[in-house]
PDB file of N, CA and C in Angstrom:
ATOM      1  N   UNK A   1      -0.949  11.077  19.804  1.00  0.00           N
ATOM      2  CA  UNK A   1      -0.705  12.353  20.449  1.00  0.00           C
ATOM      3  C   UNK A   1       0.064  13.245  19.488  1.00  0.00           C
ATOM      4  N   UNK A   2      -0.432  14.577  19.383  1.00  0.00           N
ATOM      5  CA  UNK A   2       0.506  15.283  18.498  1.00  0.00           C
ATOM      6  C   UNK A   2       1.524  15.839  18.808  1.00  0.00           C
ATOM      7  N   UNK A   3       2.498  16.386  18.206  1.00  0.00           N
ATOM      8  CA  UNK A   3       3.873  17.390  18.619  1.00  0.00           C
ATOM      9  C   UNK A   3       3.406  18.295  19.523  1.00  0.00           C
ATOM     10  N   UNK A   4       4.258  18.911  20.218  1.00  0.00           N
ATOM     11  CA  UNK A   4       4.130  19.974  20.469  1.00  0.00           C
ATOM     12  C   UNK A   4       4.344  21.054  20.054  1.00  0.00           C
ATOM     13  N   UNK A   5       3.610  22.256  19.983  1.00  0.00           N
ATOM     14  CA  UNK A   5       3.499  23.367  19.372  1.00  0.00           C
ATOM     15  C   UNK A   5       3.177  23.405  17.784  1.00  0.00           C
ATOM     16  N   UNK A   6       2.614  22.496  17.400  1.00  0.00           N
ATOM     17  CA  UNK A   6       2.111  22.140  16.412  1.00  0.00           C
ATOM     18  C   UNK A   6       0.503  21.981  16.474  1.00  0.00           C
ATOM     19  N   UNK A   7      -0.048  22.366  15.339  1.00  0.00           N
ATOM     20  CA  UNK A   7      -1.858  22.596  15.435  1.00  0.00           C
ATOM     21  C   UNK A   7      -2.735  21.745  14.677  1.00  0.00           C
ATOM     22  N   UNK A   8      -3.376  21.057  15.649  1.00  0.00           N
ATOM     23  CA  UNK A   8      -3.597  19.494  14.823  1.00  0.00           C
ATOM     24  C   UNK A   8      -5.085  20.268  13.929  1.00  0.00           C
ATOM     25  N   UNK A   9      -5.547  19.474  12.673  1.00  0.00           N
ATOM     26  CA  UNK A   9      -6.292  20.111  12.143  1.00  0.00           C
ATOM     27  C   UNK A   9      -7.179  18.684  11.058  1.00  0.00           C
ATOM     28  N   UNK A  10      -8.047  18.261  11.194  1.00  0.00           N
ATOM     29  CA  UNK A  10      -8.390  17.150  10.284  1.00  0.00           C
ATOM     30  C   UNK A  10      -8.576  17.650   9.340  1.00  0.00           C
ATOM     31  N   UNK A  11      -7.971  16.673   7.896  1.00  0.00           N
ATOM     32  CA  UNK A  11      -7.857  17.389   6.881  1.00  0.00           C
ATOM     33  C   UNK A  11      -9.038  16.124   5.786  1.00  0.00           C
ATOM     34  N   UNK A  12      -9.544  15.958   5.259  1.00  0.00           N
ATOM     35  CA  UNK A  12     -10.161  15.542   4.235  1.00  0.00           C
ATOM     36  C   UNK A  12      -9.658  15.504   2.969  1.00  0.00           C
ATOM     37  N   UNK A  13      -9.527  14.319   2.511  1.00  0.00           N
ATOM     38  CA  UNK A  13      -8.746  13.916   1.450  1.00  0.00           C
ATOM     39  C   UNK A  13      -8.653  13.244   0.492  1.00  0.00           C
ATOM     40  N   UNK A  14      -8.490  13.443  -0.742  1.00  0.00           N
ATOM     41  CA  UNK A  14      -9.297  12.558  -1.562  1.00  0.00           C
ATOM     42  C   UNK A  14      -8.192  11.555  -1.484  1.00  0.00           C
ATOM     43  N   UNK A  15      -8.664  10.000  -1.855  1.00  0.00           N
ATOM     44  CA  UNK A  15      -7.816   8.665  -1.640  1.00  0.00           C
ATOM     45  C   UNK A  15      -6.489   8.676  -2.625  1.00  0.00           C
ATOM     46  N   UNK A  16      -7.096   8.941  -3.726  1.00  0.00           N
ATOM     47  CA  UNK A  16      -5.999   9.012  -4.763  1.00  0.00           C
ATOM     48  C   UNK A  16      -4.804  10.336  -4.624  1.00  0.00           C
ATOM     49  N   UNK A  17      -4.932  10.987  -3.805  1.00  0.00           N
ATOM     50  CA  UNK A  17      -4.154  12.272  -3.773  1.00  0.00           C
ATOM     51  C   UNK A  17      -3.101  11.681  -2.573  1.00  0.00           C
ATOM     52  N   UNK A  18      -3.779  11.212  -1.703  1.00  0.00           N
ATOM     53  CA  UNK A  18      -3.348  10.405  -0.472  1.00  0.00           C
ATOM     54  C   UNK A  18      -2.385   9.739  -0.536  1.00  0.00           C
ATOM     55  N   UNK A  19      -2.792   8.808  -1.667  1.00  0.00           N
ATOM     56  CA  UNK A  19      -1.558   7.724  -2.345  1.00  0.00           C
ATOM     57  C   UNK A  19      -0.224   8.072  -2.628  1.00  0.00           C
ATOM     58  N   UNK A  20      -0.316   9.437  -2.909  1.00  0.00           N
ATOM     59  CA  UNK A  20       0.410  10.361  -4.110  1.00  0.00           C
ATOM     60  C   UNK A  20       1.515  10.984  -3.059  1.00  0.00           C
ATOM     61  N   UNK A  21       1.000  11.049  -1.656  1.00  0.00           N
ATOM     62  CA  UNK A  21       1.522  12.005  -0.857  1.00  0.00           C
ATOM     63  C   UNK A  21       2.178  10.590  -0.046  1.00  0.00           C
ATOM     64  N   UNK A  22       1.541   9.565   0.349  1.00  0.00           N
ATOM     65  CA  UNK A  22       2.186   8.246   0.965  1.00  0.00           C
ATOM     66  C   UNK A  22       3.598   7.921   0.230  1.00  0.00           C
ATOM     67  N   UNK A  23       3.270   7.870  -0.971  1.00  0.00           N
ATOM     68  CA  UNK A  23       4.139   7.793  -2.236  1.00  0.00           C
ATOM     69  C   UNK A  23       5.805   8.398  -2.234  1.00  0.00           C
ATOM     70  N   UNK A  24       5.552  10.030  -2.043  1.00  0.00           N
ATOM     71  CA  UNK A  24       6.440  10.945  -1.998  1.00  0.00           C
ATOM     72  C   UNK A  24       7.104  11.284  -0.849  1.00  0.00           C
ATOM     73  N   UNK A  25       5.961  11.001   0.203  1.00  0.00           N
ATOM     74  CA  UNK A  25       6.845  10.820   2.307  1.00  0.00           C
ATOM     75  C   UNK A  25       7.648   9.519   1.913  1.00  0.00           C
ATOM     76  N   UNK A  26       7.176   8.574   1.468  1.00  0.00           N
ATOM     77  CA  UNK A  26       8.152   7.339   1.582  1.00  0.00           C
ATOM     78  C   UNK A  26       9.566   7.935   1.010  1.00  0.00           C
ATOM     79  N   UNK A  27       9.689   8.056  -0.344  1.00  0.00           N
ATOM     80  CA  UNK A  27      10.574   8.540  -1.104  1.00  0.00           C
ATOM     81  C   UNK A  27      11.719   9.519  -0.443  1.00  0.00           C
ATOM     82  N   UNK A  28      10.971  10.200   0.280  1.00  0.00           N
ATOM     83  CA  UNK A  28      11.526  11.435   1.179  1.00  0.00           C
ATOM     84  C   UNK A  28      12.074  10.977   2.113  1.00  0.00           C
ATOM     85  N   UNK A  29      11.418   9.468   2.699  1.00  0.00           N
ATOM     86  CA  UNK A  29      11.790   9.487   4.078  1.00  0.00           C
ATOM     87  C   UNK A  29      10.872  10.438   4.859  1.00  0.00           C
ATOM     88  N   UNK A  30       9.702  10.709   4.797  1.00  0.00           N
ATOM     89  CA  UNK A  30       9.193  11.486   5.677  1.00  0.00           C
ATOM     90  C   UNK A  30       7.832  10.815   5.952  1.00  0.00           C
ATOM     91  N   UNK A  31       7.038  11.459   7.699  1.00  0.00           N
ATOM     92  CA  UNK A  31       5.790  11.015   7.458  1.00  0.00           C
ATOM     93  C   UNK A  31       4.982  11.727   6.628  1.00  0.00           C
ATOM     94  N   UNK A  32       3.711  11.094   6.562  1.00  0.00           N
ATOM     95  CA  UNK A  32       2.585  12.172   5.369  1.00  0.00           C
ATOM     96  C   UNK A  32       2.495  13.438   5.846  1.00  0.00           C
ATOM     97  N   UNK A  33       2.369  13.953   7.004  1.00  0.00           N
ATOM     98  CA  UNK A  33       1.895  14.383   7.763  1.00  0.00           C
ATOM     99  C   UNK A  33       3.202  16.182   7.959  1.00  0.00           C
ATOM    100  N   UNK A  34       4.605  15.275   7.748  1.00  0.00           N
ATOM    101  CA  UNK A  34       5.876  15.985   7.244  1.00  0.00           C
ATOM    102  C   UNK A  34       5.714  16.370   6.270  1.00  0.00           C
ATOM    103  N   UNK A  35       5.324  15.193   4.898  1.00  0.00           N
ATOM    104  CA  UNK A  35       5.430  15.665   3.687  1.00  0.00           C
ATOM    105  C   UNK A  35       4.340  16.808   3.076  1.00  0.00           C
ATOM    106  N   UNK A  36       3.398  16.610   4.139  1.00  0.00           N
ATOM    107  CA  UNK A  36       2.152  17.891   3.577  1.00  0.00           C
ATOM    108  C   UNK A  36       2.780  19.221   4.022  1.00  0.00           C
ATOM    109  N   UNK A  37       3.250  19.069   5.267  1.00  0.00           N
ATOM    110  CA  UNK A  37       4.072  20.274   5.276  1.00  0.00           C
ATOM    111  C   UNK A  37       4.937  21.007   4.737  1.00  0.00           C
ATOM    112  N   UNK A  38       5.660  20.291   3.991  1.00  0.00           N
ATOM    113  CA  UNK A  38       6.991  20.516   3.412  1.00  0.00           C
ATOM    114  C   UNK A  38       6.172  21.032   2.038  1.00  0.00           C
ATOM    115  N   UNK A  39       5.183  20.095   1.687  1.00  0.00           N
ATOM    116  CA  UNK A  39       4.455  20.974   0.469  1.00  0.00           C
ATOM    117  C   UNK A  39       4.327  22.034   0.693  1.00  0.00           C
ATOM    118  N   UNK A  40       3.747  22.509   1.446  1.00  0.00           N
ATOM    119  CA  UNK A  40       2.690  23.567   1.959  1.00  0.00           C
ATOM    120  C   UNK A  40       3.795  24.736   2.037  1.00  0.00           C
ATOM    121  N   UNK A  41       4.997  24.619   2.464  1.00  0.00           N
ATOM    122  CA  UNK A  41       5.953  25.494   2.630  1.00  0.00           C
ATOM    123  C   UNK A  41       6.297  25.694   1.537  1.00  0.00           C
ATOM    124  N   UNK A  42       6.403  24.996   0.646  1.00  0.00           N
ATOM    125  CA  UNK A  42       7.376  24.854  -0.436  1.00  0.00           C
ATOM    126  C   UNK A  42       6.123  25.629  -1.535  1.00  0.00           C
ATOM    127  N   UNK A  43       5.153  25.277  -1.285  1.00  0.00           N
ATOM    128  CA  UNK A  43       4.089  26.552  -1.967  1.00  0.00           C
ATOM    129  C   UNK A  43       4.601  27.953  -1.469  1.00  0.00           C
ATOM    130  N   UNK A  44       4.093  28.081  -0.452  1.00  0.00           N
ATOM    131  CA  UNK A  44       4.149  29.498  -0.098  1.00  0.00           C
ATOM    132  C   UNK A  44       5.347  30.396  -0.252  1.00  0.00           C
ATOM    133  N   UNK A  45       6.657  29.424   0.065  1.00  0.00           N
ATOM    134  CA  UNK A  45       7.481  30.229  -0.736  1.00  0.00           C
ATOM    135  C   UNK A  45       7.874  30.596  -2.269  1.00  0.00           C
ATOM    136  N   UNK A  46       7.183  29.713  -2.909  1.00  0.00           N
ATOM    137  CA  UNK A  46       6.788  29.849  -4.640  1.00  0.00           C
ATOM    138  C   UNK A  46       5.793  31.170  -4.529  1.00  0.00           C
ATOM    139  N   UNK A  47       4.969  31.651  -3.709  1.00  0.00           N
ATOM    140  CA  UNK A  47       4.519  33.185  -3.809  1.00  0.00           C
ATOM    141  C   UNK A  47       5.280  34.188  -3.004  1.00  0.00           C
ATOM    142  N   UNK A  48       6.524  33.520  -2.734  1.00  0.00           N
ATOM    143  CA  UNK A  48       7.232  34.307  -1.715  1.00  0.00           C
ATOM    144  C   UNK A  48       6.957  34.785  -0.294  1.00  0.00           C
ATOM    145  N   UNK A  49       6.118  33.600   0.037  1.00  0.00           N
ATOM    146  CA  UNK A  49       5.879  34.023   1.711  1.00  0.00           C
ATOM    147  C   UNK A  49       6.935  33.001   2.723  1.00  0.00           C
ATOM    148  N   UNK A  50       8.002  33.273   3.668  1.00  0.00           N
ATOM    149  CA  UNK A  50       8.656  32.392   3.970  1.00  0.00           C
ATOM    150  C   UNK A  50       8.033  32.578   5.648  1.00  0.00           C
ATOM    151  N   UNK A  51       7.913  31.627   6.062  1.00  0.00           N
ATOM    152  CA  UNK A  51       7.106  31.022   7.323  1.00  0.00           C
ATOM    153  C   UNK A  51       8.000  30.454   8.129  1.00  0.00           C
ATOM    154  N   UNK A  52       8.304  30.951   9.136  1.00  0.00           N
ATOM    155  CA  UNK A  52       9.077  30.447  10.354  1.00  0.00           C
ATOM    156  C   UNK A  52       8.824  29.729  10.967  1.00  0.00           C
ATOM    157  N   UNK A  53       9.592  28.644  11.383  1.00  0.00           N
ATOM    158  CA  UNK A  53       8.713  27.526  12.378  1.00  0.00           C
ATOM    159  C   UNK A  53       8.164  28.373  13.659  1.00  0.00           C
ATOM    160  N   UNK A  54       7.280  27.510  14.329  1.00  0.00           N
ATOM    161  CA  UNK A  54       7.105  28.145  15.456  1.00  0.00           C
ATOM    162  C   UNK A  54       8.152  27.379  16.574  1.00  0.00           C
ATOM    163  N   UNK A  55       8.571  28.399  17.700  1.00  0.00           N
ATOM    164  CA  UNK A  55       9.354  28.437  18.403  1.00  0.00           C
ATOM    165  C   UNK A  55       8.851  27.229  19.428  1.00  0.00           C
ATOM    166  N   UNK A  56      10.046  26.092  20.139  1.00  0.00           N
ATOM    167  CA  UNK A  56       9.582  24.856  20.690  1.00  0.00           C
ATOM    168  C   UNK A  56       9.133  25.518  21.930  1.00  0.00           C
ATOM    169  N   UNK A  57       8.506  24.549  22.506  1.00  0.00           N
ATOM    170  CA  UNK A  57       7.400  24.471  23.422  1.00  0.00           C
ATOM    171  C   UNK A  57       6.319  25.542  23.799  1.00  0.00           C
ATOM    172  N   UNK A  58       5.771  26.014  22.782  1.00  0.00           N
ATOM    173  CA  UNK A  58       4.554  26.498  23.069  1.00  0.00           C
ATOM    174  C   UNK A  58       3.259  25.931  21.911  1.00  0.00           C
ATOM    175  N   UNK A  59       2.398  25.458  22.649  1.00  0.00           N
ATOM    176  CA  UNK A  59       1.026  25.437  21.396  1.00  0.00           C
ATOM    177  C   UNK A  59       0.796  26.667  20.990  1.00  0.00           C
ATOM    178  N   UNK A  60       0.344  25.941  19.491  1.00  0.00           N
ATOM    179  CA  UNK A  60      -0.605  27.357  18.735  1.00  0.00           C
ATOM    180  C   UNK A  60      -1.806  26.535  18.373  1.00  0.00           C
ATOM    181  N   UNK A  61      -2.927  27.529  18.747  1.00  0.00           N
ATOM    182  CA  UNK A  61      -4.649  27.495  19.004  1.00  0.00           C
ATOM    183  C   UNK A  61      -4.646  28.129  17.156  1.00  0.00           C
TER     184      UNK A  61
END
């Protein structure tokens, strides 16, 4: 079951990249699933876009 207010999305992945990201959640202490996020943020603010969580209990479609 997923979080709430969080937008589940199947992602396709190559195995070896997978590893890489299993690898770095461990390290972190995080799940994969955290750690793609935390990438993903951590990009966008490298182009300077800063992204607010979304506010608890509502889904986003």
């Amino acid at each position: 079951m997923g979080s709430p207010g969080k937008k589940a999305y199947p992602l396709r992945i190559d195995p070896a990249l997978w590893a890489e990201l299993q690898r770095l959640a461990a390290n972190d202490l995080r799940s994969v699933n955290a750690e793609i996020e935390f990438l993903l943020r951590e990009a966008l603010a490298r182009r300077g876009i800063k992204v607010q969580p979304a506010p608890p209990g509502g889904d986003e479609d």
